[in-house]
Protein backbone atom coordinates (compact mmCIF):
# COMPACT_ATOMS: atom_id res chain seq x y z
CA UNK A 1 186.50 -53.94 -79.29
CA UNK A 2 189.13 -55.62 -81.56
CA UNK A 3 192.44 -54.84 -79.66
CA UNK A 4 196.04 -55.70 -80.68
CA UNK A 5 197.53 -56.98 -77.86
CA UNK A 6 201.38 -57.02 -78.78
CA UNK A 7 203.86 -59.25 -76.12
CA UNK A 8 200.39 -61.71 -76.12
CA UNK A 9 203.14 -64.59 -75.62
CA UNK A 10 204.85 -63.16 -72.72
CA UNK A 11 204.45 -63.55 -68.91
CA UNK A 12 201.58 -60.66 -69.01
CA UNK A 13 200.49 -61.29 -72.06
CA UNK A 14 199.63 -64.97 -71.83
CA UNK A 15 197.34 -63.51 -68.68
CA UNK A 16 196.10 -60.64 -69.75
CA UNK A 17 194.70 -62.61 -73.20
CA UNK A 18 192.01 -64.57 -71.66
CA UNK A 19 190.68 -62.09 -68.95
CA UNK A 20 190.25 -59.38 -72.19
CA UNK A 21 188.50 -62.67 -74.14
CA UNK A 22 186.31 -62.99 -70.90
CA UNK A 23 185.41 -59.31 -71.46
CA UNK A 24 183.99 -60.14 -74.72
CA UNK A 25 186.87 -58.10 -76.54
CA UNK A 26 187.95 -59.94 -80.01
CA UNK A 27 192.02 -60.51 -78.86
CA UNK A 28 194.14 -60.14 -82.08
CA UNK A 29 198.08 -61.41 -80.91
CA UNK A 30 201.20 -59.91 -81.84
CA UNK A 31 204.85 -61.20 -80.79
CA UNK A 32 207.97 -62.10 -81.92
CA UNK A 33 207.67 -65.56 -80.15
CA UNK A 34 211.25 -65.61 -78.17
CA UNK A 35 209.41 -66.16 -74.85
CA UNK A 36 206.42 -68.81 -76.28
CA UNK A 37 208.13 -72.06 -75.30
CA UNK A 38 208.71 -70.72 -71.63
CA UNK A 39 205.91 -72.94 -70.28
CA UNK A 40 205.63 -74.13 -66.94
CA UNK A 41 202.33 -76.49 -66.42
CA UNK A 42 199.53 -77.25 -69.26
CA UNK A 43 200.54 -74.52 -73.06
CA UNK A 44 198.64 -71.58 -72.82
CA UNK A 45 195.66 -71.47 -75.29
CA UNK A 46 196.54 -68.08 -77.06
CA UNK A 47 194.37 -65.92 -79.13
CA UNK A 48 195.16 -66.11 -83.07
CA UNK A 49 197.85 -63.59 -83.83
CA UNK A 50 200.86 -62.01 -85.53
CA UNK A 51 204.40 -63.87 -85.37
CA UNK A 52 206.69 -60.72 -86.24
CA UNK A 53 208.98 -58.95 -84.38
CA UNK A 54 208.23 -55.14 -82.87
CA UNK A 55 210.57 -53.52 -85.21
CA UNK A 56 209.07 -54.97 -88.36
CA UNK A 57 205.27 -54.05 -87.81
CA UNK A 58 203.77 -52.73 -90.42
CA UNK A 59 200.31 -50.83 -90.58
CA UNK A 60 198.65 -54.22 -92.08
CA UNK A 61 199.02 -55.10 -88.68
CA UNK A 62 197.15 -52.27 -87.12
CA UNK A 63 194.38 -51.86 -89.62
CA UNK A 64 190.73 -53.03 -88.73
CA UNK A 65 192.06 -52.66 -84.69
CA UNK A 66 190.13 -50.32 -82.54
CA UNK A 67 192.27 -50.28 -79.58
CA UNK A 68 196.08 -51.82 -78.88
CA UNK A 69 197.32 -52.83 -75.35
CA UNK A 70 201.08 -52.69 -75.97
CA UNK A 71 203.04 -54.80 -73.53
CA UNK A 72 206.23 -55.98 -76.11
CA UNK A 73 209.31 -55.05 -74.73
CA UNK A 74 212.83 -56.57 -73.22
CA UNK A 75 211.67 -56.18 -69.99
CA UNK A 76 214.60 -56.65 -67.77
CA UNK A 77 217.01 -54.26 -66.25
CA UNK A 78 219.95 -56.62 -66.61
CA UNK A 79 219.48 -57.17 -70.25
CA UNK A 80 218.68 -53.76 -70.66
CA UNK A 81 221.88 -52.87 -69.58
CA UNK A 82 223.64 -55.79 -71.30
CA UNK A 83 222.39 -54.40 -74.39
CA UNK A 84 220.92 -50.52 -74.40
CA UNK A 85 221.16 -49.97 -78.09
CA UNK A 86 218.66 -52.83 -78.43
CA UNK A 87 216.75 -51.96 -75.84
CA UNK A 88 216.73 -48.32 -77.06
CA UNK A 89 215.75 -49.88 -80.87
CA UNK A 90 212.64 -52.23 -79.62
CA UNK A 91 211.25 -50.59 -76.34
CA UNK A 92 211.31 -47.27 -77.12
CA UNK A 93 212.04 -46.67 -81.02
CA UNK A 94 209.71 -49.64 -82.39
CA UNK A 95 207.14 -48.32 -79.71
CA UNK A 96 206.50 -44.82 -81.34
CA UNK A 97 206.42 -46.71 -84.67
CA UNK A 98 204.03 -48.77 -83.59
CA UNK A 99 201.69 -45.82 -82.10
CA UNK A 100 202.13 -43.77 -85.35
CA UNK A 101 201.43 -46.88 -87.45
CA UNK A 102 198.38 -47.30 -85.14
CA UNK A 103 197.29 -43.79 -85.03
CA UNK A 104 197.31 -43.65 -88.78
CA UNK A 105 195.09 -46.60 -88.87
CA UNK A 106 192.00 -44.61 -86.98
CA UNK A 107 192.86 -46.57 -83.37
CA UNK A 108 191.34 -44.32 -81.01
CA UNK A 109 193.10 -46.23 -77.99
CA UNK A 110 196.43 -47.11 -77.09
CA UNK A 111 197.39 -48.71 -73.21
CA UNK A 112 200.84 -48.36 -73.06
CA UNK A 113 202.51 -50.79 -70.71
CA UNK A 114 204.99 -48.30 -69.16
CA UNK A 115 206.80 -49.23 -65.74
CA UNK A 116 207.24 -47.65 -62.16
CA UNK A 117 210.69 -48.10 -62.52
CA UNK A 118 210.42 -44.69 -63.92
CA UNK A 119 210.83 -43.10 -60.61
CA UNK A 120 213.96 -44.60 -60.14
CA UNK A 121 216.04 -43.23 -57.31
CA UNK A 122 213.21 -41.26 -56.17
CA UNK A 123 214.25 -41.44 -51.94
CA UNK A 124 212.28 -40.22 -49.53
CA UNK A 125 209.37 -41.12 -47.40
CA UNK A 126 206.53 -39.87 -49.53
CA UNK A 127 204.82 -42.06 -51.50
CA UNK A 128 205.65 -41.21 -55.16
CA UNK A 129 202.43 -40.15 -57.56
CA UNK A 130 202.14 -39.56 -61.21
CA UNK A 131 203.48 -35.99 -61.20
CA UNK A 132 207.01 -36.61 -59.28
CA UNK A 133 210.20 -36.54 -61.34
CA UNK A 134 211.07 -39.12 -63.32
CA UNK A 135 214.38 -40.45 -62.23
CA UNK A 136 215.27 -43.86 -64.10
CA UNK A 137 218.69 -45.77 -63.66
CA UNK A 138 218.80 -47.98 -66.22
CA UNK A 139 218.21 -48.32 -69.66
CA UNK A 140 215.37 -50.20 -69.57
CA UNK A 141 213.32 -47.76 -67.09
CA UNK A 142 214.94 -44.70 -69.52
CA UNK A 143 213.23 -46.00 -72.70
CA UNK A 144 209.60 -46.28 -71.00
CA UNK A 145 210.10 -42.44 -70.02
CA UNK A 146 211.44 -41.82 -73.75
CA UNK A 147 208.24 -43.33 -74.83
CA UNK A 148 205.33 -41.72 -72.87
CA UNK A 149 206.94 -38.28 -73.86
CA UNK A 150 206.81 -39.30 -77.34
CA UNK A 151 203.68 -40.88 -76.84
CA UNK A 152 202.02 -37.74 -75.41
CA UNK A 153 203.07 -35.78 -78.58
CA UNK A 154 201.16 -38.11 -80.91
CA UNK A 155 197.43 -37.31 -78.44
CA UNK A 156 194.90 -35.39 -80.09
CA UNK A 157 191.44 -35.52 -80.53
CA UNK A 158 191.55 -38.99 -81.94
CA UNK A 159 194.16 -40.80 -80.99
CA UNK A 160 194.04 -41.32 -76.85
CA UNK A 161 197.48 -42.65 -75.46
CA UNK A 162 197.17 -43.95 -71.19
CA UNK A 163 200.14 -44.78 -69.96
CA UNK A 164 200.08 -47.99 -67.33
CA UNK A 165 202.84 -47.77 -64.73
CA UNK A 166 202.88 -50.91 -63.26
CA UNK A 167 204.50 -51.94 -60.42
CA UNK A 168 207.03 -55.24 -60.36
CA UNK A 169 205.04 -57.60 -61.53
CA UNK A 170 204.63 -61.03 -59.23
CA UNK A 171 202.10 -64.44 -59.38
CA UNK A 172 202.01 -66.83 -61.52
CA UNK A 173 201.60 -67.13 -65.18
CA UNK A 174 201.79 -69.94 -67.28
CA UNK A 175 204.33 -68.34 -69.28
CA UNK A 176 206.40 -67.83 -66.03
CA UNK A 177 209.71 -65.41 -65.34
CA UNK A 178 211.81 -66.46 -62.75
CA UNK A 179 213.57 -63.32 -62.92
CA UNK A 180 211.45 -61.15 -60.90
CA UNK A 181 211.29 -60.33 -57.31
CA UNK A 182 208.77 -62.54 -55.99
CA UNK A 183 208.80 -64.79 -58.32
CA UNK A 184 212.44 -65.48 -57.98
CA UNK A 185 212.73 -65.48 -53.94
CA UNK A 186 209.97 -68.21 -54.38
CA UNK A 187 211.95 -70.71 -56.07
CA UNK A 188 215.25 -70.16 -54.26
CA UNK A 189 213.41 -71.19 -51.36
CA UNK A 190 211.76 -73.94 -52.64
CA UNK A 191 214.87 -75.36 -54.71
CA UNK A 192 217.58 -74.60 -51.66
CA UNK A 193 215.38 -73.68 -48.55
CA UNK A 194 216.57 -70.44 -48.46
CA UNK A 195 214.95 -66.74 -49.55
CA UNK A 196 218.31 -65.32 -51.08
CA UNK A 197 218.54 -61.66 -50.70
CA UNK A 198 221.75 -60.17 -52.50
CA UNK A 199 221.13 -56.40 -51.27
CA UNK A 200 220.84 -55.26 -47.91
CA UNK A 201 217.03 -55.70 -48.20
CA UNK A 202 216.34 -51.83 -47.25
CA UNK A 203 214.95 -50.92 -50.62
CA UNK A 204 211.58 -49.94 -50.91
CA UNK A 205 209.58 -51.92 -54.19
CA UNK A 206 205.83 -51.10 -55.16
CA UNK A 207 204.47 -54.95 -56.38
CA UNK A 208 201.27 -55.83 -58.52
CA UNK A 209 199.94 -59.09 -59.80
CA UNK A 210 199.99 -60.26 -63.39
CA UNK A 211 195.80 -60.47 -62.84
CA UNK A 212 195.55 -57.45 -61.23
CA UNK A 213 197.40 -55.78 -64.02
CA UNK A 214 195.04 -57.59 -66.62
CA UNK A 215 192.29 -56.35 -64.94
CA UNK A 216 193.47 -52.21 -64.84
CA UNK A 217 194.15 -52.63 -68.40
CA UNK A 218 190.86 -54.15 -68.99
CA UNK A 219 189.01 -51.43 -67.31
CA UNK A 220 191.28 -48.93 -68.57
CA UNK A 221 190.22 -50.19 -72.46
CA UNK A 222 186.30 -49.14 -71.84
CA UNK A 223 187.11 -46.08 -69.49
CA UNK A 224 185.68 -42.71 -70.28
CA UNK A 225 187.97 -40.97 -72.65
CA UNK A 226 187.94 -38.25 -70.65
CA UNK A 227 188.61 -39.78 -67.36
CA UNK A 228 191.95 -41.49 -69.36
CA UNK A 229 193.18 -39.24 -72.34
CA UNK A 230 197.15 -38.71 -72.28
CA UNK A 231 196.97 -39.71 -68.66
CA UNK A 232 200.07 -41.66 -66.44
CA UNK A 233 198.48 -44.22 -64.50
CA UNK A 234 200.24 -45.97 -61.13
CA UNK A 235 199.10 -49.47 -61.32
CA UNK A 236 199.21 -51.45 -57.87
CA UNK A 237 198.56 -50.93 -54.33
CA UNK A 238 199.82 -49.56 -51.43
CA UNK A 239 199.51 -52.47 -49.48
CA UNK A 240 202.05 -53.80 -51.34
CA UNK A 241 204.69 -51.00 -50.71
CA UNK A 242 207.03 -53.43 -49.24
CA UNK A 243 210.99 -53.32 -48.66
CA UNK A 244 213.41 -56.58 -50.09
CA UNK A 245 213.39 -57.60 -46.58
CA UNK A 246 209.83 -57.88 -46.22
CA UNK A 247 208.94 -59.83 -49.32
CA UNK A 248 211.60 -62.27 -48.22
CA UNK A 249 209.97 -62.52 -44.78
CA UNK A 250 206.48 -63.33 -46.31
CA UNK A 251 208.09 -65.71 -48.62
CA UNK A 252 209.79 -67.78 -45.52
CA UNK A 253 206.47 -67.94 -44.61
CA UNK A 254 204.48 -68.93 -47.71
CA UNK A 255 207.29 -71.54 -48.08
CA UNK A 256 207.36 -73.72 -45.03
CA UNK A 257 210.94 -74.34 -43.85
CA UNK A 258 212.59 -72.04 -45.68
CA UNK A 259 215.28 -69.44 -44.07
CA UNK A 260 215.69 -65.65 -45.36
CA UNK A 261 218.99 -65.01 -46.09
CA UNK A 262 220.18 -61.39 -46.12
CA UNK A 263 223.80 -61.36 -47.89
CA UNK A 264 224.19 -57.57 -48.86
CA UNK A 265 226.80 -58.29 -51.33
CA UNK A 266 225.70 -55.74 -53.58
CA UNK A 267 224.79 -53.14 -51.03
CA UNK A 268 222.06 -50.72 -51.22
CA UNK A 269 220.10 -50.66 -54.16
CA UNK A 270 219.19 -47.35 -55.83
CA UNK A 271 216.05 -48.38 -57.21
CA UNK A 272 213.93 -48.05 -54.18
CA UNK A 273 210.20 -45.99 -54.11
CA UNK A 274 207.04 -46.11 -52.24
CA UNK A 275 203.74 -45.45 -54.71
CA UNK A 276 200.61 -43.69 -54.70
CA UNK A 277 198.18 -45.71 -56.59
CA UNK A 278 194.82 -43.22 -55.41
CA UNK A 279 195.08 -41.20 -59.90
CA UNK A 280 194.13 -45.07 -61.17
CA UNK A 281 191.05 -46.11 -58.77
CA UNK A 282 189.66 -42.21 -59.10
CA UNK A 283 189.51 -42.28 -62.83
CA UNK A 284 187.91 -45.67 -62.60
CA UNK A 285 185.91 -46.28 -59.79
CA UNK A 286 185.17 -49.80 -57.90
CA UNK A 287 188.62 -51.24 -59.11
CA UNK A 288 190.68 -52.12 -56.41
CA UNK A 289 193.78 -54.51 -56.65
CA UNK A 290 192.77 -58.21 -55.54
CA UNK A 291 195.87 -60.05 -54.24
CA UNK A 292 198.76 -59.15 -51.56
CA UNK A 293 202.15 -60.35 -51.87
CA UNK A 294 201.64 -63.20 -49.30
CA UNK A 295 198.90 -64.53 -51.38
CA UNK A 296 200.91 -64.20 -54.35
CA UNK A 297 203.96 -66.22 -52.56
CA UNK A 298 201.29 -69.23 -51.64
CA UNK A 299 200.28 -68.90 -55.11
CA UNK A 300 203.75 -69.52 -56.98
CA UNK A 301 205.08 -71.94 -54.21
CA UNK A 302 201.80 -73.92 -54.84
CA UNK A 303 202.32 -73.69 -58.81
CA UNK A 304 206.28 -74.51 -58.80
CA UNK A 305 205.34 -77.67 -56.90
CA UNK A 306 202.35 -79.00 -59.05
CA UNK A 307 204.46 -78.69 -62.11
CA UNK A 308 207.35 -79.57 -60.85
CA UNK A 309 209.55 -76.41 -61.33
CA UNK A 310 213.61 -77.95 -61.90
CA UNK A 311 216.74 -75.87 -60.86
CA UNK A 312 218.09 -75.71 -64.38
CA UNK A 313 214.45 -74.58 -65.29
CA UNK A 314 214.19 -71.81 -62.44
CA UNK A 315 218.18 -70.38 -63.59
CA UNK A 316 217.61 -71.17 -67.68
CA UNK A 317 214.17 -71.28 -69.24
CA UNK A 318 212.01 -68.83 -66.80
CA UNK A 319 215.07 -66.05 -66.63
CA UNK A 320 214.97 -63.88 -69.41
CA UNK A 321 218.44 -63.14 -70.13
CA UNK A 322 219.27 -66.92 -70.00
CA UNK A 323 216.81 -67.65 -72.54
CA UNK A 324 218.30 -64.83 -75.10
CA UNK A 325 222.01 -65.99 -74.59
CA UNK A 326 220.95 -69.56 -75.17
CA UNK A 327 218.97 -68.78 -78.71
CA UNK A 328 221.99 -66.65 -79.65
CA UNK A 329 224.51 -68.94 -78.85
CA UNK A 330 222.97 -71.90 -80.86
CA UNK A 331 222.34 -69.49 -83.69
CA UNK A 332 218.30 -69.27 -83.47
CA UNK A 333 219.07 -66.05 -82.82
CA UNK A 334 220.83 -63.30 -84.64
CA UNK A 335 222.82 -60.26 -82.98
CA UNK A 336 219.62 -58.23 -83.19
CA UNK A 337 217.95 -60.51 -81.34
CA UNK A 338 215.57 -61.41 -85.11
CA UNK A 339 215.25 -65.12 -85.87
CA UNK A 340 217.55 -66.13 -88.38
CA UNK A 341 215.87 -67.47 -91.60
């Protein structure tokens, strides 16, 4: 296929590329570039692409493509909530543009990168499956619901929407975020020897690797259309149903030395689920998720140390909302978050 993966520059993206090249797909790139100098180790080789931002796609973009994997976003709760009318404009607005733009076109496939966050403050001891209600708390998590419902009233005959909840993403990418669960109590304990846990470490969080997730997507692109149409997927395992506490626990031991510190100085966090991930591996059978998050922790501690990950690196360049208030503060930036001219 000839796909249009949009967010190609980002930390999934900049994964997801070359395991979709391996699959003999022609990759076609589209991103607005604010994320393409967050580099840790050897640059990324990156499919050819678009440099434009979500909101100004047009359908020259789309046209030739036979499927698009759309992964673009602000992906980050803080920002989100920093900023919700932007978030609102790019992650969910831009989105549907982009799928109508796309559906107009003749693409027959769209993988939407949508987010478990959607179940929010779901509670309980159940795990949580497709059909639970969606609870998001934060404006981030709200536009991803916003856009599978609008997504779902674009599907017809043609035009086959699948929309990829993921779980938190974790491992490493050469494009890295530091601003992630894993990822993050990593470096704190490499940088300061301690696994820093702000809440009380009770809630529940559903993680999945950046390869793992290029590999659903990549099976997802070739499933039967039947086995996918206008269908919400849970992307992860259980086995990596894990509280805050117990992520920091297999981090103290991926990282040799290091001490897990509980503070619980901003209590209990809302956000906490358990996922059922069975709808994903019935539709396609034989995919199973590859790595656990104590593989994932050796993987990043071994990473940060070949290429030599810096404090002001860890708390500037890899964190997301860092990276945005820098290029806005020197100007690169303008209050939409568009490069100036």
């Amino acid at each position: 296929m000839r796909v249009l993966l949009t967010g190609h520059q980002g930390y999934l993206g900049t994964v997801m590329a070359p395991v979709l090249m391996a699959a003999e797909h022609e990759v076609v790139g589209l991103d607005a570039g604010l994320f393409a100098d967050c580099v840790l180790g050897p640059s990324p080789a990156d499919p050819s692409g678009h440099r434009v931002d979500l909101r100004d796609v047009t359908a020259d973009h789309v046209a030739g493509v036979d499927a698009v994997i759309h992964l673009a976003a602000l992906s980050n709760d803080p920002l989100g909530s920093l900023a919700p009318e932007l978030t609102y404009d790019i992650n969910h607005r831009a989105s549907v543009r982009l799928a109508r733009l796309a559906r107009d076109a003749g693409v027959r496939r769209f993988l939407y990168a949508s987010t478990c966050s959607v179940y929010g403050a779901a509670g309980g001891d159940d795990l949580v499956a497709e059909d639970a209600p969606l609870r998001p708390v934060t404006p981030y998590a709200e536009s991803k619901v916003r856009v599978e419902d609008d997504l779902h009233a674009l599907a017809d005959g043609d035009f086959t929407p699948v929309y990829m909840r993921n779980a938190t993403a974790f491992g490493h990418s050469p494009r890295l975020r530091a601003d992630i669960v894993l990822n993050n109590l990593v470096g704190h304990a490499l940088l300061s020897g301690e696994v820093l846990v702000l809440s009380d470490g009770t809630p529940w969080r559903p993680l999945v690797h950046a390869a793992d997730i290029a590999r659903a997507f990549t099976a997802a692109l070739t499933a039967p259309r039947e086995a996918v149409h206008d269908r919400a997927f849970n992307i992860g395992s259980e086995t990596n149903n894990v509280t805050v506490a117990e992520i920091a626990e297999q981090v103290a031991e991926a990282v040799s030395g290091a001490k897990v510190v509980i503070t619980g100085e901003t209590g209990a966090d809302p956000r906490s689920y358990r996922v059922d991930f069975s709808r994903f591996r019935a539709a396609i059978p034989g995919f199973e998720c590859e790595w656990t998050v104590k593989r994932g922790a050796l993987e990043l501690a071994d990473a940060y140390r070949k290429f030599g990950l810096t404090r002001e690196d860890f708390e500037q360049r890899f964190t997301r909302l860092a990276v945005l208030r820098a290029a806005s503060g020197s100007g690169a930036v303008d209050d939409t978050l568009r490069w100036r001219r």
